[in-house]
N, C-alpha and C. Protein backbone atom coordinates (compact mmCIF):
# COMPACT_ATOMS: atom_id res chain seq x y z
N UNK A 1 97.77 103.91 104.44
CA UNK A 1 97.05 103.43 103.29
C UNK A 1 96.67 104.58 102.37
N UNK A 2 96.60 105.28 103.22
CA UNK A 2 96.01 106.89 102.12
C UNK A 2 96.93 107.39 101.51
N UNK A 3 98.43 107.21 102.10
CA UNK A 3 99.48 107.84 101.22
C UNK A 3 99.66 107.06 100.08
N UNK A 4 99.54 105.63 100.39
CA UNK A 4 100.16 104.80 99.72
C UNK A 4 99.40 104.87 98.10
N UNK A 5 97.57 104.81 98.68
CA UNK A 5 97.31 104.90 97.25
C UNK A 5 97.15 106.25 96.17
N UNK A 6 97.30 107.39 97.53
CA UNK A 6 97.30 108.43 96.68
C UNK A 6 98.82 108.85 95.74
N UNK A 7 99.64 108.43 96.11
CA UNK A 7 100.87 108.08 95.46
C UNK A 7 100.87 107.46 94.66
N UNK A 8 100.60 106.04 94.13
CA UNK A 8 100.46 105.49 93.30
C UNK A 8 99.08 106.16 92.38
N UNK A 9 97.99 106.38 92.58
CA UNK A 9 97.32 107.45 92.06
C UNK A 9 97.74 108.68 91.45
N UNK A 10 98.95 109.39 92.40
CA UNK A 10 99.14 110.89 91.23
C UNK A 10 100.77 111.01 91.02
N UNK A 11 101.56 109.39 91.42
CA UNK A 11 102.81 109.51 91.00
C UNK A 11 103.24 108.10 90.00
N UNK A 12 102.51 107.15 90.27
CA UNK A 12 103.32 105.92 89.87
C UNK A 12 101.73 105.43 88.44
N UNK A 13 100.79 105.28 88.79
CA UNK A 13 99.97 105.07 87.94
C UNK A 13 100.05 106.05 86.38
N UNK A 14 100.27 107.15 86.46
CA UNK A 14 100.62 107.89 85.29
C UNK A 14 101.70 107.49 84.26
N UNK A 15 102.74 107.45 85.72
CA UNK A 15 104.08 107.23 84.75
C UNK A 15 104.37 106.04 84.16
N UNK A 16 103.63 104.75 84.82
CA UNK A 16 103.38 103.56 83.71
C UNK A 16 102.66 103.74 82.77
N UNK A 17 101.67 104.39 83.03
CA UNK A 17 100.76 104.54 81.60
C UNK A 17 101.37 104.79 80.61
N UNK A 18 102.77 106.05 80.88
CA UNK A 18 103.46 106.64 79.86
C UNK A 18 104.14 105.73 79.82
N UNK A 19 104.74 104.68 80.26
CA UNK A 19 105.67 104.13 79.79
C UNK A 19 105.71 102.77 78.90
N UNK A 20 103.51 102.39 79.27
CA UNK A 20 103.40 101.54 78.30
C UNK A 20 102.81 102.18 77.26
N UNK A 21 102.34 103.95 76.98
CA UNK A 21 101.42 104.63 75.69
C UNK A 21 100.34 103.97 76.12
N UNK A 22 99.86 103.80 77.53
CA UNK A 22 98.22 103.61 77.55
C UNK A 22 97.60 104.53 78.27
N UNK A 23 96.18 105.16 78.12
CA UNK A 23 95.83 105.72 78.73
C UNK A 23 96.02 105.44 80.35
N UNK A 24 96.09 106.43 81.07
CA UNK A 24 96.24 106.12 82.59
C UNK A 24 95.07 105.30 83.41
N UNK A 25 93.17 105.49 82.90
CA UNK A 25 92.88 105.05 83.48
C UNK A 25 92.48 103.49 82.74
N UNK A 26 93.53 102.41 81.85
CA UNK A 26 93.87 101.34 81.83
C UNK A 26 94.91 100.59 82.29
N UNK A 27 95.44 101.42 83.45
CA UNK A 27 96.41 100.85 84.69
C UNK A 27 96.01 100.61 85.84
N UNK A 28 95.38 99.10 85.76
CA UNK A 28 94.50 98.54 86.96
C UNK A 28 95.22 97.77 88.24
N UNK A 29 94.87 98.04 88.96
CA UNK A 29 95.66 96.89 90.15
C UNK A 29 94.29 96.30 91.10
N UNK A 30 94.50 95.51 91.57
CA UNK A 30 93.59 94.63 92.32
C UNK A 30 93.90 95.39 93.77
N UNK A 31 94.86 95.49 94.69
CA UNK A 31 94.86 96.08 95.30
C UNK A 31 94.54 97.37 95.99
N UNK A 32 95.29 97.95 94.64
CA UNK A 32 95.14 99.69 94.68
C UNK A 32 93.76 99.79 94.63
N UNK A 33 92.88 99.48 93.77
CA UNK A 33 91.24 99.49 94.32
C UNK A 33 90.70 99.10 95.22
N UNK A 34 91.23 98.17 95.72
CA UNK A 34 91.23 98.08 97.43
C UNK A 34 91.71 98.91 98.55
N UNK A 35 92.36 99.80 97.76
CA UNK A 35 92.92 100.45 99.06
C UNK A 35 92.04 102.15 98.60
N UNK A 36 92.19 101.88 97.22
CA UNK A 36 90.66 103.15 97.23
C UNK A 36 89.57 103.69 97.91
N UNK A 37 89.04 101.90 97.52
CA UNK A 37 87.69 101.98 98.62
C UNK A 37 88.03 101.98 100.13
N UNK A 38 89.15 101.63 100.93
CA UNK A 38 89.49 102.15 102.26
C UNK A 38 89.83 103.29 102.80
N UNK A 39 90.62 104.14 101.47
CA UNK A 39 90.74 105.62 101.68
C UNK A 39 89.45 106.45 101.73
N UNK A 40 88.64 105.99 100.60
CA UNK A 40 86.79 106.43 100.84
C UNK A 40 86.22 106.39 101.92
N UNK A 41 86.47 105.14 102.74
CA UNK A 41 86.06 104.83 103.91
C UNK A 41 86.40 105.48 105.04
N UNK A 42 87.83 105.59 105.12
CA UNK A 42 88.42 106.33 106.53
C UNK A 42 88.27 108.12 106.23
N UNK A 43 88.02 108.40 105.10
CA UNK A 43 87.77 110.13 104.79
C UNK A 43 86.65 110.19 104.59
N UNK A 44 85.47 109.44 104.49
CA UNK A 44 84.37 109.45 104.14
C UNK A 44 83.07 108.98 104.51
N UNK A 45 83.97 107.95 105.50
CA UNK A 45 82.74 107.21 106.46
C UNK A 45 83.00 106.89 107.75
N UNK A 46 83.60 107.82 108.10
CA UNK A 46 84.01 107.97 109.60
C UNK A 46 85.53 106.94 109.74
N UNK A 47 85.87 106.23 108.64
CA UNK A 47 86.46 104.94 108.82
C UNK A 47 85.86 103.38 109.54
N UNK A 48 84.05 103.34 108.94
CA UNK A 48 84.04 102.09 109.72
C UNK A 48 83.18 101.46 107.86
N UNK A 49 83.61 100.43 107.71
CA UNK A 49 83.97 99.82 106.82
C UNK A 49 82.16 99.26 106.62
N UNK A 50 81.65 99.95 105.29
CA UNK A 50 79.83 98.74 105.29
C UNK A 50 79.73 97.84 104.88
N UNK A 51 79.00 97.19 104.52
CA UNK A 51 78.41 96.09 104.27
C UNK A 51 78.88 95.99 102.77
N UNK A 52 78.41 97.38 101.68
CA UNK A 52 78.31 97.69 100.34
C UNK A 52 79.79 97.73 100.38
N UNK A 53 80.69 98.36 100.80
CA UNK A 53 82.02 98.98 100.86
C UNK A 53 82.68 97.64 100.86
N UNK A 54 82.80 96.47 101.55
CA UNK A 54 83.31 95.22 101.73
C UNK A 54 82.88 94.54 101.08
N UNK A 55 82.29 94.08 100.27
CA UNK A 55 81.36 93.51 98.64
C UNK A 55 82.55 94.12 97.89
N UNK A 56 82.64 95.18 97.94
CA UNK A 56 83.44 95.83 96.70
C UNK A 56 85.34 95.70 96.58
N UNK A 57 85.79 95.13 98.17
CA UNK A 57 87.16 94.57 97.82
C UNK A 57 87.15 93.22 97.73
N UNK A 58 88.52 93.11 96.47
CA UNK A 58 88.70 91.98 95.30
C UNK A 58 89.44 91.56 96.78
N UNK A 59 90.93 92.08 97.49
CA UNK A 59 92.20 91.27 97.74
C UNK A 59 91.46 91.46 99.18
N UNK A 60 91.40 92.12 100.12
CA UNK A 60 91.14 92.26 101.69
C UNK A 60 90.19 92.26 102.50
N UNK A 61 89.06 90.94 101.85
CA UNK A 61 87.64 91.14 103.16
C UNK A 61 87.90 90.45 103.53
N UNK A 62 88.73 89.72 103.68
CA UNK A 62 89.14 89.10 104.79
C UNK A 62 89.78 89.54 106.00
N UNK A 63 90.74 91.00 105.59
CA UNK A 63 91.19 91.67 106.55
C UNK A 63 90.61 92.45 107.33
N UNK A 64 89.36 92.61 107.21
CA UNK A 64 88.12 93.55 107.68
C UNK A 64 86.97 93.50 107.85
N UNK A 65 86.53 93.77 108.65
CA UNK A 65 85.25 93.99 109.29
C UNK A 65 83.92 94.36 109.47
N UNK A 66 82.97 93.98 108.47
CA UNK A 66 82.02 94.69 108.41
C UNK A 66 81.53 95.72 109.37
N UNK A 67 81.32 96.91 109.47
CA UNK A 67 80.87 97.31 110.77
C UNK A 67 81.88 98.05 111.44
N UNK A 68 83.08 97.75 111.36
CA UNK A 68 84.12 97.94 112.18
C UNK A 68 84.71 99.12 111.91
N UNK A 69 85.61 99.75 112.62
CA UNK A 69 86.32 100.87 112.13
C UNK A 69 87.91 100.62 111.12
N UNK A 70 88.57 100.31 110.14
CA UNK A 70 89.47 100.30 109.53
C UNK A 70 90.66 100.67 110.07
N UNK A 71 91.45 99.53 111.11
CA UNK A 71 92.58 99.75 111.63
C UNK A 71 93.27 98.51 111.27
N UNK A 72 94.20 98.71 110.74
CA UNK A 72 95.24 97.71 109.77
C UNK A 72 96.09 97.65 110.99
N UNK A 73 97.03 96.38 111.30
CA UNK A 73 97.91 95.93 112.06
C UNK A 73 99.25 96.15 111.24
N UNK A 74 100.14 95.99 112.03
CA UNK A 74 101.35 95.83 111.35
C UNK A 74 101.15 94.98 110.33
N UNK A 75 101.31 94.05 111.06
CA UNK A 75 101.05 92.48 109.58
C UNK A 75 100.50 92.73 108.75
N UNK A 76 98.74 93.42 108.88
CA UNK A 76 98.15 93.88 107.58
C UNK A 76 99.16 94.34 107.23
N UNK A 77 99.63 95.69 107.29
CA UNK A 77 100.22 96.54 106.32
C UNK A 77 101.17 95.46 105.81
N UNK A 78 101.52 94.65 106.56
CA UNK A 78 103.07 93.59 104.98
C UNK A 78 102.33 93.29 104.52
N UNK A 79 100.94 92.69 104.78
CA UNK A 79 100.46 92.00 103.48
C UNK A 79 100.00 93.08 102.49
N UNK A 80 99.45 94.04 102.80
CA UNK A 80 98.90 94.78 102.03
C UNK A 80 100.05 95.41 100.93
N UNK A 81 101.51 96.00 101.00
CA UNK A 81 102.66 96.33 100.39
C UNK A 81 103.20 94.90 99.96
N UNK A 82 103.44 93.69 100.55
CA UNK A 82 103.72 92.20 99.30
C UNK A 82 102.56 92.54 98.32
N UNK A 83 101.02 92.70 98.49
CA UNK A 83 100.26 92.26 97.35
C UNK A 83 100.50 93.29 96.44
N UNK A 84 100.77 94.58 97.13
CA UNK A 84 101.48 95.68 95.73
C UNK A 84 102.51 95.76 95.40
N UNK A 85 103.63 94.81 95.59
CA UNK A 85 104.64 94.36 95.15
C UNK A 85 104.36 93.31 94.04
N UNK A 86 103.78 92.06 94.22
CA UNK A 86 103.37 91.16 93.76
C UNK A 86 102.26 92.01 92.53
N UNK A 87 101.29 92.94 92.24
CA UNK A 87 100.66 93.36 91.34
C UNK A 87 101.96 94.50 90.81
N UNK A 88 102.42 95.23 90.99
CA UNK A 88 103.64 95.47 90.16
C UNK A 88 104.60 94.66 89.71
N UNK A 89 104.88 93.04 89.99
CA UNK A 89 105.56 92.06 89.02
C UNK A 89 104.80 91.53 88.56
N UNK A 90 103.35 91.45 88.46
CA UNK A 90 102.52 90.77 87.22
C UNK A 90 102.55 91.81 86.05
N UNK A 91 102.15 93.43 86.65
CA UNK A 91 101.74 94.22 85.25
C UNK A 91 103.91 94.05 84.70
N UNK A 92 104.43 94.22 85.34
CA UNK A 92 106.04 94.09 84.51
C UNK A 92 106.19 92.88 83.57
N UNK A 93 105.85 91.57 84.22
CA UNK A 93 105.92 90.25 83.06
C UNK A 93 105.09 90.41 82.15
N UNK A 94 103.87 91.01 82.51
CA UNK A 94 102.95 90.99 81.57
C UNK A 94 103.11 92.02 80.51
N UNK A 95 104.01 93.48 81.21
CA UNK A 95 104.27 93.97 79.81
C UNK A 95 105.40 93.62 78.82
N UNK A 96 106.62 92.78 79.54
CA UNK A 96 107.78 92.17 78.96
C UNK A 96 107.05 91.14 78.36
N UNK A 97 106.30 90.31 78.42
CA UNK A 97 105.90 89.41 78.24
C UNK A 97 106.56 87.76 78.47
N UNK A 98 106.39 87.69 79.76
CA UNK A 98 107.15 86.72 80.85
C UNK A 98 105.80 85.93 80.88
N UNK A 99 105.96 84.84 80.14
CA UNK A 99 104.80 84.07 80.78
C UNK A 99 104.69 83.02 81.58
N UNK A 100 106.07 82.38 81.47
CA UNK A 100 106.32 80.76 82.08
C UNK A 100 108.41 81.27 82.99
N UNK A 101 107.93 82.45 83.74
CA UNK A 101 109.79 82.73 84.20
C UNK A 101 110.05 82.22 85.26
N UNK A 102 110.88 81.86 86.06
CA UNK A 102 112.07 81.09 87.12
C UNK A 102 110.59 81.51 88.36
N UNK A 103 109.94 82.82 88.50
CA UNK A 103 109.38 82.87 89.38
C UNK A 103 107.86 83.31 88.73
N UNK A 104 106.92 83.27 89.98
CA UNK A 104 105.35 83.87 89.28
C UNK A 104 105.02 84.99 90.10
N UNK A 105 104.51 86.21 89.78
CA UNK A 105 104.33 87.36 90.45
C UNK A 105 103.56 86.68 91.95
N UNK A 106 103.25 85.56 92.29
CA UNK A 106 102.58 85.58 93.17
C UNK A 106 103.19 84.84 94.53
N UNK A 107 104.67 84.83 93.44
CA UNK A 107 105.97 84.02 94.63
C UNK A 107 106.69 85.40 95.03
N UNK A 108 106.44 86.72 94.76
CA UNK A 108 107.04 88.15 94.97
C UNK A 108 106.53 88.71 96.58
N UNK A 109 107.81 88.76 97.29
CA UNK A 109 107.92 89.70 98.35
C UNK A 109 108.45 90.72 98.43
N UNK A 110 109.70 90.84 97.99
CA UNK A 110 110.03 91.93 97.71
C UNK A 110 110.64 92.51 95.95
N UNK A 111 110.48 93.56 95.75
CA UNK A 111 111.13 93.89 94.42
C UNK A 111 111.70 95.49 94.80
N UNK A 112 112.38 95.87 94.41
CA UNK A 112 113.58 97.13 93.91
C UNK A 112 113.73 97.37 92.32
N UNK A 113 113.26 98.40 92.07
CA UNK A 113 114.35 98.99 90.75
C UNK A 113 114.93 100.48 90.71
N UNK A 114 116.23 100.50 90.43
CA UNK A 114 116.69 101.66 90.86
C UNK A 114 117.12 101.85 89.46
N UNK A 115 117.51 103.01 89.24
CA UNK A 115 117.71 103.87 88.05
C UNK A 115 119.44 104.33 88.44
N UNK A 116 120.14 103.93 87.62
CA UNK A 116 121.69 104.62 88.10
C UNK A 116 122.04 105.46 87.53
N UNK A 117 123.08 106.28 87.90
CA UNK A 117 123.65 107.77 87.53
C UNK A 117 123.01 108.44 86.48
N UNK A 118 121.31 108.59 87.11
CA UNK A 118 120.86 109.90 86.53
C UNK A 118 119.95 110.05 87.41
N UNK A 119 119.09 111.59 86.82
CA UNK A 119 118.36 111.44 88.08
C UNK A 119 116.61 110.66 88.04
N UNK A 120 116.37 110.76 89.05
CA UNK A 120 115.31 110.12 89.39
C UNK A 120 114.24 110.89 88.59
């Protein structure tokens, strides 16, 4: 979880910003702030999840424990990578402006985009 959001934090959150001309910190995800406040938690509070700390996630109190120490299962982790799959095809329709398409970011399990013969 710590890689995941610090990656999207100092690799993937920037480079949308640039790619929609918005400042970086108006690239919000529901998740990724969820997984903020868990990285706070496991580097910061021994990893056991409070009372205040679980108030404050939007997508996963359900996955956790007041009290408890912050150990994600396998399964968590799919759900937790679908819902940041699924919040990277809402901010994409929403910047194409897809409002009514074949699918809804919230029918998304998996997505891919690859870049061909250049580099990454």
């Amino acid at each position: 979880m710590i890689f995941l959001f610090t990656y999207w934090e100092d690799e993937i959150r920037p480079r949308l910003a640039a790619s929609v001309q918005k400042p970086t910190k108006e690239i919000k995800s529901d998740i990724m702030g969820d997984l903020r406040i868990l990285r706070n938690v496991i580097l910061h509070a021994k990893g056991v999840l409070s009372s205040e700390k679980h108030g404050e996630l939007r997508l996963l109190k359900d996955m956790f424990t007041i009290g408890q120490p912050v150990r994600p299962s396998y399964e968590d982790m799919h759900k937790i990578f679908v819902a940041a799959k699924q919040d990277c095809a809402r901010m994409l329709f929403e910047w194409v402006g897809v409002k009514a398409g074949p699918i809804s970011a919230e029918q998304v399990v998996g997505i891919a985009i690859e870049r061909r013969g250049g580099k990454n």
